[in-house]
Structures are given as C-alpha cells and as structure tokens.
Protein backbone atom coordinates (compact mmCIF):
# COMPACT_ATOMS: atom_id res chain seq x y z
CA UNK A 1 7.53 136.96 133.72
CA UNK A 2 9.51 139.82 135.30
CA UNK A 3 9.72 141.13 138.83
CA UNK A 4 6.64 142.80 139.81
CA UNK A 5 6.37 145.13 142.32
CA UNK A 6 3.59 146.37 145.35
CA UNK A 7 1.45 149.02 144.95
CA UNK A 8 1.61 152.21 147.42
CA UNK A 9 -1.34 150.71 149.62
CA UNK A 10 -0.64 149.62 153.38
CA UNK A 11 -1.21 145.60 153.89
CA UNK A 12 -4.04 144.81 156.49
CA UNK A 13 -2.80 143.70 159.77
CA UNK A 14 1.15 145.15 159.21
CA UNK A 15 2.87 148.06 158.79
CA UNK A 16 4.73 146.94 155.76
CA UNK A 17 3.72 149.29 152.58
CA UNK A 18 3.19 147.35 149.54
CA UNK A 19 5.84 149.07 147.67
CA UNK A 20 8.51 147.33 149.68
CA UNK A 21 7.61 144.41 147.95
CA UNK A 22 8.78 142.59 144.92
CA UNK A 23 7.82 139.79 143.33
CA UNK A 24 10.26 137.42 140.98
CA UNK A 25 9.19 134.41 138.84
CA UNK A 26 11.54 131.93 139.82
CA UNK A 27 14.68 131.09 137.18
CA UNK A 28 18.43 129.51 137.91
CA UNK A 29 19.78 132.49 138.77
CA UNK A 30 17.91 132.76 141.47
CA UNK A 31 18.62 129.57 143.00
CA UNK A 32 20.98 130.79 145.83
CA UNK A 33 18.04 132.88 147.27
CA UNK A 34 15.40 130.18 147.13
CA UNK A 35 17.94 127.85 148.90
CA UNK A 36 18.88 130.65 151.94
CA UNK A 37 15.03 131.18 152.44
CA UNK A 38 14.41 127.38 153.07
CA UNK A 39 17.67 126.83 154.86
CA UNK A 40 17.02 129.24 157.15
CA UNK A 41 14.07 131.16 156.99
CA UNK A 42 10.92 129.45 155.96
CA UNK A 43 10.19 127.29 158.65
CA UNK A 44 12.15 128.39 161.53
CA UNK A 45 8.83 128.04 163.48
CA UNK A 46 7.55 124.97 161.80
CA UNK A 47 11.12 122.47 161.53
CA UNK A 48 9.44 119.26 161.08
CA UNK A 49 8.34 120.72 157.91
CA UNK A 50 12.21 121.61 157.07
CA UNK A 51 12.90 118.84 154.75
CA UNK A 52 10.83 119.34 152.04
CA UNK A 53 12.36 122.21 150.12
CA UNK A 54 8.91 122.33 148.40
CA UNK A 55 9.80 119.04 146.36
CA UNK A 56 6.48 116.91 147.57
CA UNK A 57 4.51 117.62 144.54
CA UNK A 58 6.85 116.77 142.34
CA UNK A 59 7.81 114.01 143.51
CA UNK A 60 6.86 110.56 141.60
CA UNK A 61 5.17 108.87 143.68
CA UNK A 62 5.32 105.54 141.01
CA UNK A 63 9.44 106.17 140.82
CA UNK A 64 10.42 107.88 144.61
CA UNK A 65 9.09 106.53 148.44
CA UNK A 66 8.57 110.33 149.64
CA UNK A 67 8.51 108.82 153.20
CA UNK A 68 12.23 107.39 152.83
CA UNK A 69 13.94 110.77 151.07
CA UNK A 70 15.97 113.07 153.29
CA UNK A 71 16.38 116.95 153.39
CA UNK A 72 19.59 116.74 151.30
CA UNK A 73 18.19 114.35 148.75
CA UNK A 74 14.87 116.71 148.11
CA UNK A 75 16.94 120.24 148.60
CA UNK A 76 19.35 118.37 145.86
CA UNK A 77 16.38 117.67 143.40
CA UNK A 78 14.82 120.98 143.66
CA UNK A 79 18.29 122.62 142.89
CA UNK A 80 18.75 120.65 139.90
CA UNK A 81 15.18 121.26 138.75
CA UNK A 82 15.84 124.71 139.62
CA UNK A 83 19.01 124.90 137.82
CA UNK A 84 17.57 123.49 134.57
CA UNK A 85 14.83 125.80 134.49
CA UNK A 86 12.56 123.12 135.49
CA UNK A 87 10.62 124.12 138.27
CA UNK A 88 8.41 127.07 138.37
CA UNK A 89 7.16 129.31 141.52
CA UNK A 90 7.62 133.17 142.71
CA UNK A 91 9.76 134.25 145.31
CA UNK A 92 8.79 137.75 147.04
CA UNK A 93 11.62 139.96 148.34
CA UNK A 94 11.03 142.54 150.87
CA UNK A 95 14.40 144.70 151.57
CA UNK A 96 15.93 142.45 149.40
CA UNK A 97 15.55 139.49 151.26
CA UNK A 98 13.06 136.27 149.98
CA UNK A 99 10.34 136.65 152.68
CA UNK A 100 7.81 133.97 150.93
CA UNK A 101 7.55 131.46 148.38
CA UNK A 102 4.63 130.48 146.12
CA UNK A 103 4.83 126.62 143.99
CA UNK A 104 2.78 127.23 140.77
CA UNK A 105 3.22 126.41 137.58
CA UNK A 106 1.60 123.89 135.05
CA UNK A 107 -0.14 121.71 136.51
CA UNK A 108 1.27 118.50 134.74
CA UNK A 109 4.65 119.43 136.17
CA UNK A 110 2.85 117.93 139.95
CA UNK A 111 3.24 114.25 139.69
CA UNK A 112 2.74 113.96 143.29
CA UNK A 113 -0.44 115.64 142.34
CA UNK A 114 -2.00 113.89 139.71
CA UNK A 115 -0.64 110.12 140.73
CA UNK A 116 -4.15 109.51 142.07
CA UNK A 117 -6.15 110.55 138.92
CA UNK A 118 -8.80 112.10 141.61
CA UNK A 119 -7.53 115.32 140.17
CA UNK A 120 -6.90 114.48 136.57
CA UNK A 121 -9.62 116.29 134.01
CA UNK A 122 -9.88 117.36 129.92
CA UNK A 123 -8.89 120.75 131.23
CA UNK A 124 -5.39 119.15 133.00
CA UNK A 125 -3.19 120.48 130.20
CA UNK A 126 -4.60 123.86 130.25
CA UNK A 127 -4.31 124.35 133.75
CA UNK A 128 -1.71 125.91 136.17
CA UNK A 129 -1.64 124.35 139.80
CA UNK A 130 -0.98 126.74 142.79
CA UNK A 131 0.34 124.35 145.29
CA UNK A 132 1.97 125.67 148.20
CA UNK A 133 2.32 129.13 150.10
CA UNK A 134 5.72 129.54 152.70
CA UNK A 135 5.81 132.78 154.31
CA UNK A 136 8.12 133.29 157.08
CA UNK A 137 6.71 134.06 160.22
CA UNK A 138 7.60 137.98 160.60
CA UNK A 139 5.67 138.48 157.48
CA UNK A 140 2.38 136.69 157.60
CA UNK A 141 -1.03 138.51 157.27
CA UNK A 142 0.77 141.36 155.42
CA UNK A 143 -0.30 140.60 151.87
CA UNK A 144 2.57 138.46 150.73
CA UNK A 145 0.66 135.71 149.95
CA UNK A 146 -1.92 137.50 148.16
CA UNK A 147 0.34 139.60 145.91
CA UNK A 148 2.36 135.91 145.23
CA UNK A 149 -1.20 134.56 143.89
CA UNK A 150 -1.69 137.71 141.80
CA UNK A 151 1.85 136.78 140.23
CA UNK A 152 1.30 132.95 139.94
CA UNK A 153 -2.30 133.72 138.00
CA UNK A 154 -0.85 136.81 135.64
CA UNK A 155 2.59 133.82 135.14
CA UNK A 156 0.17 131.13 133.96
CA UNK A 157 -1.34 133.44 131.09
CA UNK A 158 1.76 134.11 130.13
CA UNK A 159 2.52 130.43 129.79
CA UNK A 160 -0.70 130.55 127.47
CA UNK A 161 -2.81 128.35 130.23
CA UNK A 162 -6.40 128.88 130.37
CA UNK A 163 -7.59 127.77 134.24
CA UNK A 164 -6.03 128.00 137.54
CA UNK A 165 -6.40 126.03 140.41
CA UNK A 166 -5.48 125.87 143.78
CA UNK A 167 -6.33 123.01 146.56
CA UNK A 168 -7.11 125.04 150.13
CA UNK A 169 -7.79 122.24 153.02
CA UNK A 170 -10.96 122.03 154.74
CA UNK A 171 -9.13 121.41 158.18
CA UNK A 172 -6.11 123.34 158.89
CA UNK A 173 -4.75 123.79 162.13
CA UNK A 174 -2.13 126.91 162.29
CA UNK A 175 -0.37 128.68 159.84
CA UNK A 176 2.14 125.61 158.70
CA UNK A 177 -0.95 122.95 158.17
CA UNK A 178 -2.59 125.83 155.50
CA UNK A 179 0.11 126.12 153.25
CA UNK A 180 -2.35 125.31 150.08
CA UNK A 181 -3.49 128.81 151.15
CA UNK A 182 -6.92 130.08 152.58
CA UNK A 183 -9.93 129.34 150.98
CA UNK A 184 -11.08 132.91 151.62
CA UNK A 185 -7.79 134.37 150.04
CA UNK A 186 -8.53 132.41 146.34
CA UNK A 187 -12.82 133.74 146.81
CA UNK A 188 -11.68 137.07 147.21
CA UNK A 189 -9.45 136.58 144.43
CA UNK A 190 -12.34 135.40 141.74
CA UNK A 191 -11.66 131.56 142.20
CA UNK A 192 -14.98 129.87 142.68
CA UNK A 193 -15.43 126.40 144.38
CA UNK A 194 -15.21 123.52 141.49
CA UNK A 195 -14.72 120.36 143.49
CA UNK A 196 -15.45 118.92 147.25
CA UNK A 197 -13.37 116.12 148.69
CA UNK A 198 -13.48 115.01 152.52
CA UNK A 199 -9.93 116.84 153.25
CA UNK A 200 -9.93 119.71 151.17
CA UNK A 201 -11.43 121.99 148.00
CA UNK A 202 -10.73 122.54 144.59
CA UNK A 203 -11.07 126.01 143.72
CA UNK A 204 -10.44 127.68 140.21
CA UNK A 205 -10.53 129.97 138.15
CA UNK A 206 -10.69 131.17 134.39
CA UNK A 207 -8.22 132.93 133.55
C-alpha cells in the first residue's frame, strides 16, 4: 500500500488541515523514521512506556519473558523485523515528520496476542489485528488516529483479509492507558461490538 494522503477538511479539536497529512504503510526503508519517532517522540509524556518500541504483541510469550527484555533488546527485534519486511503498521507524517504510529497487520503475526487462545477463532487467518495507536502528544484529537485506522483497514484488503479487528479497553485512564484506541473511534468507523471480556472489547468489522 502506498502513501495516502488527508483530505482538505479541518480535524475536530486542531487547527491542523487534513492535507498536511500523510500516511505510509510501513517497509525497511522506513526504518530510520519509525526508530526517531519512538526514540524521541512517542512517549515523551508517557516514559515508562518507552521500552516497548511496539514489540509486546509480538512477542512469544512461550519463547521470550516480556517482563525481563530491555529497551535495546525490543527496539533491536523490531528493527530486524522491520528490516526483513516482517512487521507491518502505518506511520503518519505531518511536515515530514512521523507524528503517530498504528500496529496492524495479520493477525497471526501477534503471538503475544493469540498465546491465550481467548482470541483464537475459524476466522483467525482471515483477519487483520489493529493493535496499538502512538500519537505524540502535540497531535492528539486531530484525526491522526482516525485517518491511521482508515489506512490499516484499506492495507488489510489489500493483503486479501476478510475481517478486522481491534481490542479497545473498557477502563482506560489517560491518553497512554488507551492505546488499543477508543471504542467510539472503531463505532464511528463501522466496527460493531463482537466480543465482551472483563478488561476490554472486541470490535470488528467486515471488510
């Protein structure tokens, strides 16, 4: 999937137009800029979180202690997984800088998600997984995250997957502890409720 880009429209709650946004399915050559938004960027107001480079879904939980690894071990793994072509998600640029990061992709790429089989269905290999939302902080409640979902859902047809999915929490507190994304961000999208669980939703979607 190719860079896509805002339409003329003003975002609700910023001043930031839309069209000064782009979108980019992630690939290796892009590496450098996914690594400079989560060095520096991405949770500058949230550094507990700093660690995690986005690698806690894939993580094995059967072949890695997640609870043991280090920032330089996971930053390490996502580069090679990045560099390989491995990993799959959609960086948005605004003025040419990564402003947010969305983890999608297939969702038996997530072995941190499916080790509990709670989330493991017939429809499993037909369905991309929207994981994780990092926007940094100047740039929330402009849209990012909304056009990033738009990109994740057109990037799974194109990867010939039927369903997505997403996993919103029923209890977040603050930006950093909803970074499955907002329930009411996938129903205004066309996702519809499919599962309950004491901590959180399954939403989907056909696509």
């Amino acid at each position: 999937m190719g860079p896509v880009r805002g339409s003329h429209s003003r975002c609700a709650g910023g001043t930031m137009t839309l069209m000064d946004l782009l979108v980019k399915s992630l690939r290796p050559e892009l590496l450098d800029d996914y690594l400079d938004f989560f060095d520096h960027r991405a949770f500058a107001d949230n550094p507990d979180w700093g660690d995690c480079y986005c690698y806690f879904y894939l993580a094995d939980p059967a072949k890695e202690d997640w609870f043991s690894r280090t920032g330089e071990q996971n930053r390490r793994s996502v580069s090679e997984l990045i560099a390989r072509g491995e990993m799959y998600g959609y960086l948005a640029y605004v003025e040419g800088k990564v402003a947010g990061w969305c983890h999608a992709g297939p969702k038996t790429n997530f072995s941190g998600l499916l080790a509990g089989q709670d989330l493991v269905d017939s429809d499993t290999p037909k369905t991309g997984s929207i994981v994780c939302f990092v926007v940094a902080a100047a740039y929330r409640r402009r849209g990012i995250a909304t056009a990033l979902l738009e990109a994740a859902c057109q990037g799974f047809v194109g990867l010939g997957l039927r369903f997505a999915e997403a996993y919103p929490s029923l209890h977040a507190a603050g930006d950093g502890a909803n970074y499955n994304g907002p329930l009411r961000m996938y129903l205004e999208a066309g996702f519809a409720i499919h599962r309950k669980f004491p901590t959180y939703q399954v939403v989907r979607k056909a696509l």
